[in-house]
Protein backbone atom coordinates (compact mmCIF):
# COMPACT_ATOMS: atom_id res chain seq x y z
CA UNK A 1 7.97 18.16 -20.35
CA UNK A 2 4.43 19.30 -20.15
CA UNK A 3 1.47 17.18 -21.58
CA UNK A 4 -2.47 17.74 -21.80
CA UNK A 5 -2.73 13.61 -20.77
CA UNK A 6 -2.98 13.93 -16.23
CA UNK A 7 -3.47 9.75 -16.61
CA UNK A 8 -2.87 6.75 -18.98
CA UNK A 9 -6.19 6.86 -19.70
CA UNK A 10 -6.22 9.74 -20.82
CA UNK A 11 -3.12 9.00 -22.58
CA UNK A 12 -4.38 6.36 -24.27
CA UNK A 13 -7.86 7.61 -24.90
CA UNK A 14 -5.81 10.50 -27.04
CA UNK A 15 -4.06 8.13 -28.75
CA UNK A 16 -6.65 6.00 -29.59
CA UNK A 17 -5.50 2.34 -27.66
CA UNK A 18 -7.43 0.08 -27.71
CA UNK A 19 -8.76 -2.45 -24.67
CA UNK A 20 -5.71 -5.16 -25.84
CA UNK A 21 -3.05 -2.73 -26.45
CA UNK A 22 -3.84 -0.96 -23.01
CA UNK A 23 -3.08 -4.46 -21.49
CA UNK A 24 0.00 -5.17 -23.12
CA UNK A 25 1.34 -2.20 -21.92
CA UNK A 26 0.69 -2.82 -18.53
CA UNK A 27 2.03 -6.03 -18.87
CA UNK A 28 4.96 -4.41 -20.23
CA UNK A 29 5.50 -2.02 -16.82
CA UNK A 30 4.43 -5.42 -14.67
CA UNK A 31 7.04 -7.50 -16.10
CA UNK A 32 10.10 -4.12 -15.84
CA UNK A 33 8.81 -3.79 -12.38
CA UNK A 34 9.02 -7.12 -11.50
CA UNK A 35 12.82 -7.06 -13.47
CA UNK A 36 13.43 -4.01 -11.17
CA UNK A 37 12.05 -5.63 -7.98
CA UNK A 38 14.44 -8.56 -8.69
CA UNK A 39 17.78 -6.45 -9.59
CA UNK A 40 17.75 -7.67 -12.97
CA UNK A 41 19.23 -5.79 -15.56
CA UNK A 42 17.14 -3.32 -17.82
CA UNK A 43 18.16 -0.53 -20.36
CA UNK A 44 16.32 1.58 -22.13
CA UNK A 45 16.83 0.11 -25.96
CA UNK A 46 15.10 -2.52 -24.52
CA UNK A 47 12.63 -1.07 -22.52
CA UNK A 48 11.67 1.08 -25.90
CA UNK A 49 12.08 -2.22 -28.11
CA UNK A 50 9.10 -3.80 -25.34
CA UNK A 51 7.12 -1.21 -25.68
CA UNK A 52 7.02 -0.50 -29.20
CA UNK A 53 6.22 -3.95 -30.07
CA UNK A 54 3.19 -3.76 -27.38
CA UNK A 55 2.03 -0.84 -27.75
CA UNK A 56 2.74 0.12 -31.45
CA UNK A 57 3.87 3.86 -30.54
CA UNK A 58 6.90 5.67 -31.29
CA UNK A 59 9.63 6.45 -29.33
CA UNK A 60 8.29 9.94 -28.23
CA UNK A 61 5.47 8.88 -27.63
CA UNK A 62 6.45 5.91 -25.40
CA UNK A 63 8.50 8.39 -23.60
CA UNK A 64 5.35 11.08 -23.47
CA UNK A 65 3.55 8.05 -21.88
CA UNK A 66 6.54 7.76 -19.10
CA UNK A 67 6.03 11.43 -18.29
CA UNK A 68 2.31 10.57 -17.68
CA UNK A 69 2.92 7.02 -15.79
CA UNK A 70 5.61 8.66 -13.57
CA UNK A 71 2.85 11.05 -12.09
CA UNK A 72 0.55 7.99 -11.00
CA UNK A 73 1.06 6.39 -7.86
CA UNK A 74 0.53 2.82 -8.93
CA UNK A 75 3.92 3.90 -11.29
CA UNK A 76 5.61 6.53 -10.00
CA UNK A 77 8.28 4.17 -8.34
CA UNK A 78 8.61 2.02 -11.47
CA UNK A 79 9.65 4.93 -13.94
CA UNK A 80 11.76 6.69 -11.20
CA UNK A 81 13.90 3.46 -11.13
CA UNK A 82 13.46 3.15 -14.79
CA UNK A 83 15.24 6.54 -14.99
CA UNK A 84 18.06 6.02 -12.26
CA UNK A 85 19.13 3.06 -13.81
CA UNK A 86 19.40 4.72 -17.07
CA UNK A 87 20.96 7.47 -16.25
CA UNK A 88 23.20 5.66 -14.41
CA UNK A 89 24.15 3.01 -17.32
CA UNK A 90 24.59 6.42 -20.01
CA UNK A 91 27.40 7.53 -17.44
CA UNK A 92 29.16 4.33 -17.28
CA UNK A 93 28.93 4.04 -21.07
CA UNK A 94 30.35 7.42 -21.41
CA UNK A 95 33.15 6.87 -19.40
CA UNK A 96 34.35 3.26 -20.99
């Protein structure tokens, strides 16, 4: 998926976030991250759940914001992982 945003901030600028909101959702990626760096468990409802109540955006648009973070080096890890392990936990779902 294609979007006019090349970086958060411009993703947020177009969106409108404000100084507080941009925070939380960096504290949001900090904390999956740190879950990821750990081996903790994450899924996506969650993930979304997180970042909806942080950042007050939808789903697409929390995913639009992925697309954007996964092309920043300071992220690009993070939402990789983010992905893996949800692709990975839709499979085994689907096969139970």
């Amino acid at each position: 998926m294609e979007h006019i945003h090349y970086s958060f901030e411009g993703f947020a600028n177009a969106y409108g976030l404000a100084g507080d909101t941009r925070k939380h959702i960096h504290d949001v990626m900090e904390r999956y991250r740190d879950k990821i760096r750990l081996g903790e468990k994450i899924t996506e409802p969650d993930f979304m759940e997180d970042m909806a109540l942080a950042s007050g955006l939808g789903e697409r648009e929390v995913r639009e914001m992925l697309d954007v973070l996964q092309q920043s080096q300071a992220w690009q890890d993070t939402v990789d992982e983010m992905n893996r392990t949800w692709v990975a936990q839709e499979s085994k779902d689907g096969i139970q």
